[in-house]
N, C-alpha and C. Protein backbone atom coordinates (compact mmCIF):
# COMPACT_ATOMS: atom_id res chain seq x y z
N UNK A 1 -59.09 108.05 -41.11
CA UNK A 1 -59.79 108.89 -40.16
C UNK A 1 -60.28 110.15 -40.89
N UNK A 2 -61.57 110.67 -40.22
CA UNK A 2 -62.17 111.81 -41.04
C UNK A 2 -62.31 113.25 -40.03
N UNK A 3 -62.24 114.27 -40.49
CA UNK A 3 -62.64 115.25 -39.94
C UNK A 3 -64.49 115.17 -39.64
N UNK A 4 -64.61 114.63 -38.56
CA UNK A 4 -65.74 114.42 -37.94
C UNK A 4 -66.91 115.53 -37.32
N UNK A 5 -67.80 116.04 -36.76
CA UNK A 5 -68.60 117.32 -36.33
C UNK A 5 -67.95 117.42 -35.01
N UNK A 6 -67.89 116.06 -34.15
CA UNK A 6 -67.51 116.28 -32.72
C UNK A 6 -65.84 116.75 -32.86
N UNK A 7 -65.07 116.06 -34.00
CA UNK A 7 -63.40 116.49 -33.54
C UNK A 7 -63.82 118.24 -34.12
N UNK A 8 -64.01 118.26 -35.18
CA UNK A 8 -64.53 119.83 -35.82
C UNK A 8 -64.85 120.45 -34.34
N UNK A 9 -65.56 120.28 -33.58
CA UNK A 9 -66.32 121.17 -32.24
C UNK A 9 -64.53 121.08 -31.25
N UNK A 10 -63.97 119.81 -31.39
CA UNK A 10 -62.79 119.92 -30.60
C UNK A 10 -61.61 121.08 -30.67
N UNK A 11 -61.51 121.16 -32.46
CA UNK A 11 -60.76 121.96 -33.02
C UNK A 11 -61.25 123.27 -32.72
N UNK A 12 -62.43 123.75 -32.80
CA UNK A 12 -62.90 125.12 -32.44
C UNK A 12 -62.66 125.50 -31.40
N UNK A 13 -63.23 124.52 -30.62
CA UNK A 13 -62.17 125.06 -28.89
C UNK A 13 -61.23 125.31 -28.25
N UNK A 14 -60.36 124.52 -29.40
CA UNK A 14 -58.54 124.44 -29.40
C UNK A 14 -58.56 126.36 -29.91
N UNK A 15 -59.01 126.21 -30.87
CA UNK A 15 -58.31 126.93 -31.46
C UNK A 15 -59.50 128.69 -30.89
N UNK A 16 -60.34 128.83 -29.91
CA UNK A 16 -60.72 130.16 -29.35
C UNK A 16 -59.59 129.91 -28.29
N UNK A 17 -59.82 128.93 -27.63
CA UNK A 17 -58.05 128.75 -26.36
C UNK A 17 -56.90 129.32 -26.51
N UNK A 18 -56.68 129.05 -27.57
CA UNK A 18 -55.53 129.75 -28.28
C UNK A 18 -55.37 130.88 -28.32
N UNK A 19 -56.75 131.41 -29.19
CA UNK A 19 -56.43 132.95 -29.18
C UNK A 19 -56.93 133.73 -28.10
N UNK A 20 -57.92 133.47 -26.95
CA UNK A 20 -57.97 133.68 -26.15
C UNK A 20 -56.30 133.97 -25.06
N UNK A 21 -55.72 133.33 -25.21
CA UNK A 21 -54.28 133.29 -24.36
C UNK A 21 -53.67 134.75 -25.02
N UNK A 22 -53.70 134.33 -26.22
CA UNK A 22 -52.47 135.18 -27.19
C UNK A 22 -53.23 136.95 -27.17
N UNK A 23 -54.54 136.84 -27.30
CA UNK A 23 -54.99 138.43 -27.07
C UNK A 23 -55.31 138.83 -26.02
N UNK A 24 -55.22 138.16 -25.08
CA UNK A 24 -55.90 138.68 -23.44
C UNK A 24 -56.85 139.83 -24.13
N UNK A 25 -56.45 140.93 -23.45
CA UNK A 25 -57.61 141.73 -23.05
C UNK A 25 -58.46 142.11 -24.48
N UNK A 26 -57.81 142.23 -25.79
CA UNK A 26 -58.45 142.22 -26.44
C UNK A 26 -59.46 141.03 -27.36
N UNK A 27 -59.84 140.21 -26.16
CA UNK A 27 -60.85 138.93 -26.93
C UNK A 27 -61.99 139.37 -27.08
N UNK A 28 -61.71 140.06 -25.70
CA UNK A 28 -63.58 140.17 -25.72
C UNK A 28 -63.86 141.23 -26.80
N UNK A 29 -63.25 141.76 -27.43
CA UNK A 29 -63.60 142.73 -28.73
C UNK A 29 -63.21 141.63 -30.18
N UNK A 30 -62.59 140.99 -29.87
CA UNK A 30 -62.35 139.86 -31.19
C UNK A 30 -63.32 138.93 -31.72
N UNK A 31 -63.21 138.57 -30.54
CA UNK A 31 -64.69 137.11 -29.91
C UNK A 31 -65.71 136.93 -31.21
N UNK A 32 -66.29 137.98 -31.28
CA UNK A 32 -67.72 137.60 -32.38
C UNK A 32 -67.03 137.48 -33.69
N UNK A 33 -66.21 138.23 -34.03
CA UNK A 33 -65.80 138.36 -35.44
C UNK A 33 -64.73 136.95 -35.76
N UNK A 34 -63.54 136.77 -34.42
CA UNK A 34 -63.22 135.37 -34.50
C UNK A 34 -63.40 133.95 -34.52
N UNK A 35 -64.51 133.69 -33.49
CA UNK A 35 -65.38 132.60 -33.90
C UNK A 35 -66.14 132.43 -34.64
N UNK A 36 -66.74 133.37 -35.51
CA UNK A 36 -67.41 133.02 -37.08
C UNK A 36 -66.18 132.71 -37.90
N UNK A 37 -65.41 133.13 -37.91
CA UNK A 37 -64.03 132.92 -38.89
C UNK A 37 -63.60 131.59 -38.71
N UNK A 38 -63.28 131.23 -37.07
CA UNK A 38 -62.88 129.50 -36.55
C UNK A 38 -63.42 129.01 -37.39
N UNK A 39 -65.14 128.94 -36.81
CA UNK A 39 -65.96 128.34 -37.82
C UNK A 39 -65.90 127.68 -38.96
N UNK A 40 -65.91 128.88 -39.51
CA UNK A 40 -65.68 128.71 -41.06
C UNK A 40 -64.37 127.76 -41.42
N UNK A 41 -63.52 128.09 -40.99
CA UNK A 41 -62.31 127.60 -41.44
C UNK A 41 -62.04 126.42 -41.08
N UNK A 42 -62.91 125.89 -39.89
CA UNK A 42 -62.96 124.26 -39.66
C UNK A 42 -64.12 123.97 -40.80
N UNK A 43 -64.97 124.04 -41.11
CA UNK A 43 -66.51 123.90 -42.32
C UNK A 43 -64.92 123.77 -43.80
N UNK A 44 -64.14 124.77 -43.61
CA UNK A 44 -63.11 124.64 -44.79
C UNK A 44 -62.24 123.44 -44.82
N UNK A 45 -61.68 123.10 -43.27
CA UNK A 45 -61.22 121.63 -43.61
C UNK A 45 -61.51 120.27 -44.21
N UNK A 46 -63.14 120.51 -43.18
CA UNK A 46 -64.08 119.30 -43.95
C UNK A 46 -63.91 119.73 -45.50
N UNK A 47 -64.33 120.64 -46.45
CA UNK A 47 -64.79 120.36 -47.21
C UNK A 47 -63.18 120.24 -48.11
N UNK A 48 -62.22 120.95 -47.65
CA UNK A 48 -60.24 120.38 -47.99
C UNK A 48 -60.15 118.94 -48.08
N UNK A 49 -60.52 118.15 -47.29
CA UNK A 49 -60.57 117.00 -46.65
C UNK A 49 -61.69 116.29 -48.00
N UNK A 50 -62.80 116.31 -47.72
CA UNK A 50 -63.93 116.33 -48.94
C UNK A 50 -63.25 116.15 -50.13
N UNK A 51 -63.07 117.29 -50.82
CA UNK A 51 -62.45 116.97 -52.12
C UNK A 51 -60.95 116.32 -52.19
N UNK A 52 -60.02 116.57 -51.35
CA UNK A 52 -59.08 115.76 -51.48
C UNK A 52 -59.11 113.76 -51.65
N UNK A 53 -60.36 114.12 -50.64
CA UNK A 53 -60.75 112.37 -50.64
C UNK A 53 -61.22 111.66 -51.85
N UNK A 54 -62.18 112.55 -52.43
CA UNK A 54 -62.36 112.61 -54.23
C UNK A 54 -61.70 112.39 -55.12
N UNK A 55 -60.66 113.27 -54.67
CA UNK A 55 -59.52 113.25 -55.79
C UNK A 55 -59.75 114.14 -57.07
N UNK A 56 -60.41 115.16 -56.36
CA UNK A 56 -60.77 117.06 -56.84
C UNK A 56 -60.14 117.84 -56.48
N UNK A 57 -59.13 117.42 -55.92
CA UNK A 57 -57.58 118.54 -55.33
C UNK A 57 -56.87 117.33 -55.46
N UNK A 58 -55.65 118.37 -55.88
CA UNK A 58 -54.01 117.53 -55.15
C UNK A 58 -53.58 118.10 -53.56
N UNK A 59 -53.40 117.15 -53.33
CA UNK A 59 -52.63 118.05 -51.58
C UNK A 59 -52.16 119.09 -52.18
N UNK A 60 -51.32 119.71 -52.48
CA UNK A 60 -50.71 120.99 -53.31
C UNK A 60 -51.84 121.80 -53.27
N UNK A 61 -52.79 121.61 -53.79
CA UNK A 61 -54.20 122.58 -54.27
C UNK A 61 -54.70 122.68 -52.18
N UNK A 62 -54.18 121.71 -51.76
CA UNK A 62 -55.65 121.77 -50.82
C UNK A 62 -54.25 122.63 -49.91
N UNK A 63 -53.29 122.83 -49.81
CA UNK A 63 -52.13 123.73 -49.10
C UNK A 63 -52.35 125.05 -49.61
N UNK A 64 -52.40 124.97 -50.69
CA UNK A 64 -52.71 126.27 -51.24
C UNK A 64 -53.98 127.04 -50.38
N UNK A 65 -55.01 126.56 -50.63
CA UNK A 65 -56.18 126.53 -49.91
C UNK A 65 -55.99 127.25 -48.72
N UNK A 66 -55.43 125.86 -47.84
CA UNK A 66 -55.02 126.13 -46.44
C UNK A 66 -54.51 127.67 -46.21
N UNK A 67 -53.64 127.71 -47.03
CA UNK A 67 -52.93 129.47 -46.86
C UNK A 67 -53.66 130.18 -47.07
N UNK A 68 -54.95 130.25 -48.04
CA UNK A 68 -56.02 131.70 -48.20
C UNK A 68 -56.85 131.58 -46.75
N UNK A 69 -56.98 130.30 -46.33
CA UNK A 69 -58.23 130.26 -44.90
C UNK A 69 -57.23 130.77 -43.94
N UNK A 70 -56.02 130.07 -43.96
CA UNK A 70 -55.08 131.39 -42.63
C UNK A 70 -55.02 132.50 -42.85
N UNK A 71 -54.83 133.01 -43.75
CA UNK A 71 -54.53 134.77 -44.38
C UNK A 71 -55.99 135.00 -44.18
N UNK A 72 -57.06 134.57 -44.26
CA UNK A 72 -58.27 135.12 -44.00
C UNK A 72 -58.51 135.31 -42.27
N UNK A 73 -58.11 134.16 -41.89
CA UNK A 73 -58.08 134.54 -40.58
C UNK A 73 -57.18 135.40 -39.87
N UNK A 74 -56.35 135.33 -40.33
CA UNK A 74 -54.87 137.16 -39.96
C UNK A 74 -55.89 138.32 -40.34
N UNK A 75 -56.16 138.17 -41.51
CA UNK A 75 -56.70 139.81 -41.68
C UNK A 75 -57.88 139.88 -40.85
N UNK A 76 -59.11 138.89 -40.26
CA UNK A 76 -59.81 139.32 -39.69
C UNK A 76 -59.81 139.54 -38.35
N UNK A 77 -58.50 138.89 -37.60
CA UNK A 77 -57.92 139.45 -36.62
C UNK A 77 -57.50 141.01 -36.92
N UNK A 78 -56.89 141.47 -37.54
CA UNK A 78 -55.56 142.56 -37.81
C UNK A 78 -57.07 143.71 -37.94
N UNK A 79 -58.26 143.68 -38.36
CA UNK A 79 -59.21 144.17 -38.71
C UNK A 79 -59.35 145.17 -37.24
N UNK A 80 -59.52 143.80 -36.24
CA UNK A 80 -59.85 144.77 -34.35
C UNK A 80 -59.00 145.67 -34.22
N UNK A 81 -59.68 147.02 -34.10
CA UNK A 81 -58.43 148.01 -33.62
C UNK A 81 -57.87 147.66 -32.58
N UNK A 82 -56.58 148.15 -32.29
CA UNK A 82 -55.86 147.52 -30.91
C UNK A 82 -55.51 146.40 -31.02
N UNK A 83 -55.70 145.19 -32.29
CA UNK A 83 -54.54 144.51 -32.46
C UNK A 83 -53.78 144.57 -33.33
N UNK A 84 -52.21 144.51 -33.47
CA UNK A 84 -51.36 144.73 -34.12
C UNK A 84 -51.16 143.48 -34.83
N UNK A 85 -50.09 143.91 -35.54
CA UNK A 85 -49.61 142.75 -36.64
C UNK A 85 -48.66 141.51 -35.62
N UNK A 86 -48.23 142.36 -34.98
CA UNK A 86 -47.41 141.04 -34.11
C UNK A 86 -48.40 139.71 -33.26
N UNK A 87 -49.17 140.40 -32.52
CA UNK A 87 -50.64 140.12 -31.90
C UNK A 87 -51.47 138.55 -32.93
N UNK A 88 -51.55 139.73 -34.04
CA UNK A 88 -52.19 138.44 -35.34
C UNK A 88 -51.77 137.39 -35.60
N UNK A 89 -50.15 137.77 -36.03
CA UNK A 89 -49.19 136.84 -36.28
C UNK A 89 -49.73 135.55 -35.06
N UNK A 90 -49.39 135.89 -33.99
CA UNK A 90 -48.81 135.23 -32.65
C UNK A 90 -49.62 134.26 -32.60
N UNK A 91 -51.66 135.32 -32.57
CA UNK A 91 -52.19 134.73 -32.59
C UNK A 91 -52.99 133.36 -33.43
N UNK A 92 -52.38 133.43 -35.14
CA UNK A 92 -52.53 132.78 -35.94
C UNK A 92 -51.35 131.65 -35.77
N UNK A 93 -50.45 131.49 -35.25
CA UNK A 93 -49.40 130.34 -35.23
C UNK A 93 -49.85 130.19 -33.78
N UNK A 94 -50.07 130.44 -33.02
CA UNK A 94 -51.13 129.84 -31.29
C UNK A 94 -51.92 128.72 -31.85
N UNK A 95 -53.02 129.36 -33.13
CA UNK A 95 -54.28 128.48 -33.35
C UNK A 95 -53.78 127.35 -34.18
N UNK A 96 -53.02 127.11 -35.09
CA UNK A 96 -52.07 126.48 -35.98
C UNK A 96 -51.39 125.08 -35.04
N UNK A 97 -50.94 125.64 -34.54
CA UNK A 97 -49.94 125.17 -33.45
C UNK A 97 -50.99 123.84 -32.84
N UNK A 98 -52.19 124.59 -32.15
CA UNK A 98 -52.84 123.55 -31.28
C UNK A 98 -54.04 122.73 -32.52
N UNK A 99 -53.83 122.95 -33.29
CA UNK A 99 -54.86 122.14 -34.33
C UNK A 99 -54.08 121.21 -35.03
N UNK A 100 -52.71 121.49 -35.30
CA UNK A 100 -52.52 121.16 -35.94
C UNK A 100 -51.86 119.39 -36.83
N UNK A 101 -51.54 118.74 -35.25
CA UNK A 101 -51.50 117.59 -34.97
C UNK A 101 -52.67 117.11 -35.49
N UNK A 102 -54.53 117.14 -34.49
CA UNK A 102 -55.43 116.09 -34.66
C UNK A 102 -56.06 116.34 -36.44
N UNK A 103 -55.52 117.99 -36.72
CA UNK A 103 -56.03 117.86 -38.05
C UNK A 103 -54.94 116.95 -39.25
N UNK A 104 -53.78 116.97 -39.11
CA UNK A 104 -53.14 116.25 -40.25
C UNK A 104 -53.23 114.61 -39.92
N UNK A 105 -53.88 114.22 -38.37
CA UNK A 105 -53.35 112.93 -38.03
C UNK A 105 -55.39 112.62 -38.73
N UNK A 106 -56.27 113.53 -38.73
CA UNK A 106 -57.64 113.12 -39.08
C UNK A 106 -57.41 113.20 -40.91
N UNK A 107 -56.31 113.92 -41.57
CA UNK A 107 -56.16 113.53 -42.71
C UNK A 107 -55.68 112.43 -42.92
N UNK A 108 -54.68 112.33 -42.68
CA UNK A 108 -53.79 110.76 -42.71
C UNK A 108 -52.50 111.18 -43.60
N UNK A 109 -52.30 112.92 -43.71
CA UNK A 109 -51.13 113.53 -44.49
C UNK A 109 -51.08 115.15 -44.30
N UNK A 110 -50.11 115.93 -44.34
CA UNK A 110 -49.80 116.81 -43.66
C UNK A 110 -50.07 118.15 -44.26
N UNK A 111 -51.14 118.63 -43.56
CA UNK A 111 -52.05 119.92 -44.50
C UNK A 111 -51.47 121.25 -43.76
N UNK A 112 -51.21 120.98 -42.51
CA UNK A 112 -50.88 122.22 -41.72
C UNK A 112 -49.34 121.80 -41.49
């Protein structure tokens, strides 16, 4: 199974749901800066996924990976004034959490 455009669009929704819950009132100040980041960071699986399938990463390399696209997404949360580090946290293991099944079951091995 592949990380596909339609599951990719699934995952993005999972994962504004998510943080939508976890920041209440501060989404609507998150919103633009977080969903370019989702974005991206699903565009990062495909292409995790991509080279792993190649055999241009080791899983190891593509975990590694994985941890700079989460830490990118913490800091661009932690960025909105008015959210804290706890907030980020919460909200980065929320988005984790609900992705993280259809993305290791669309690898066929365990990235998250």
């Amino acid at each position: 199974m592949t990380l596909t455009d339609k599951n990719r669009k699934d995952l993005l929704e999972r994962m504004i749901e998510a943080a939508k819950e976890v920041l209440n009132s501060s989404w609507l100040e998150v919103k633009p800066f977080a969903e370019q980041e989702f974005s991206h960071f699903t565009d990062n699986l495909k292409l995790i996924q991509e080279l792993t399938t190649a055999g241009k990463i080791t899983q190891e390399q593509a975990r590694n990976q994985m941890e700079i696209q989460k830490e990118s997404m913490r800091l661009v949360i932690l960025c909105i004034r008015g959210v804290g580090i706890v907030a980020a946290e919460n909200t980065l293991n929320a988005i984790i959490e609900v992705i993280k099944t259809p993305v290791n079951k669309a690898l066929g091995w365990a990235l998250l």
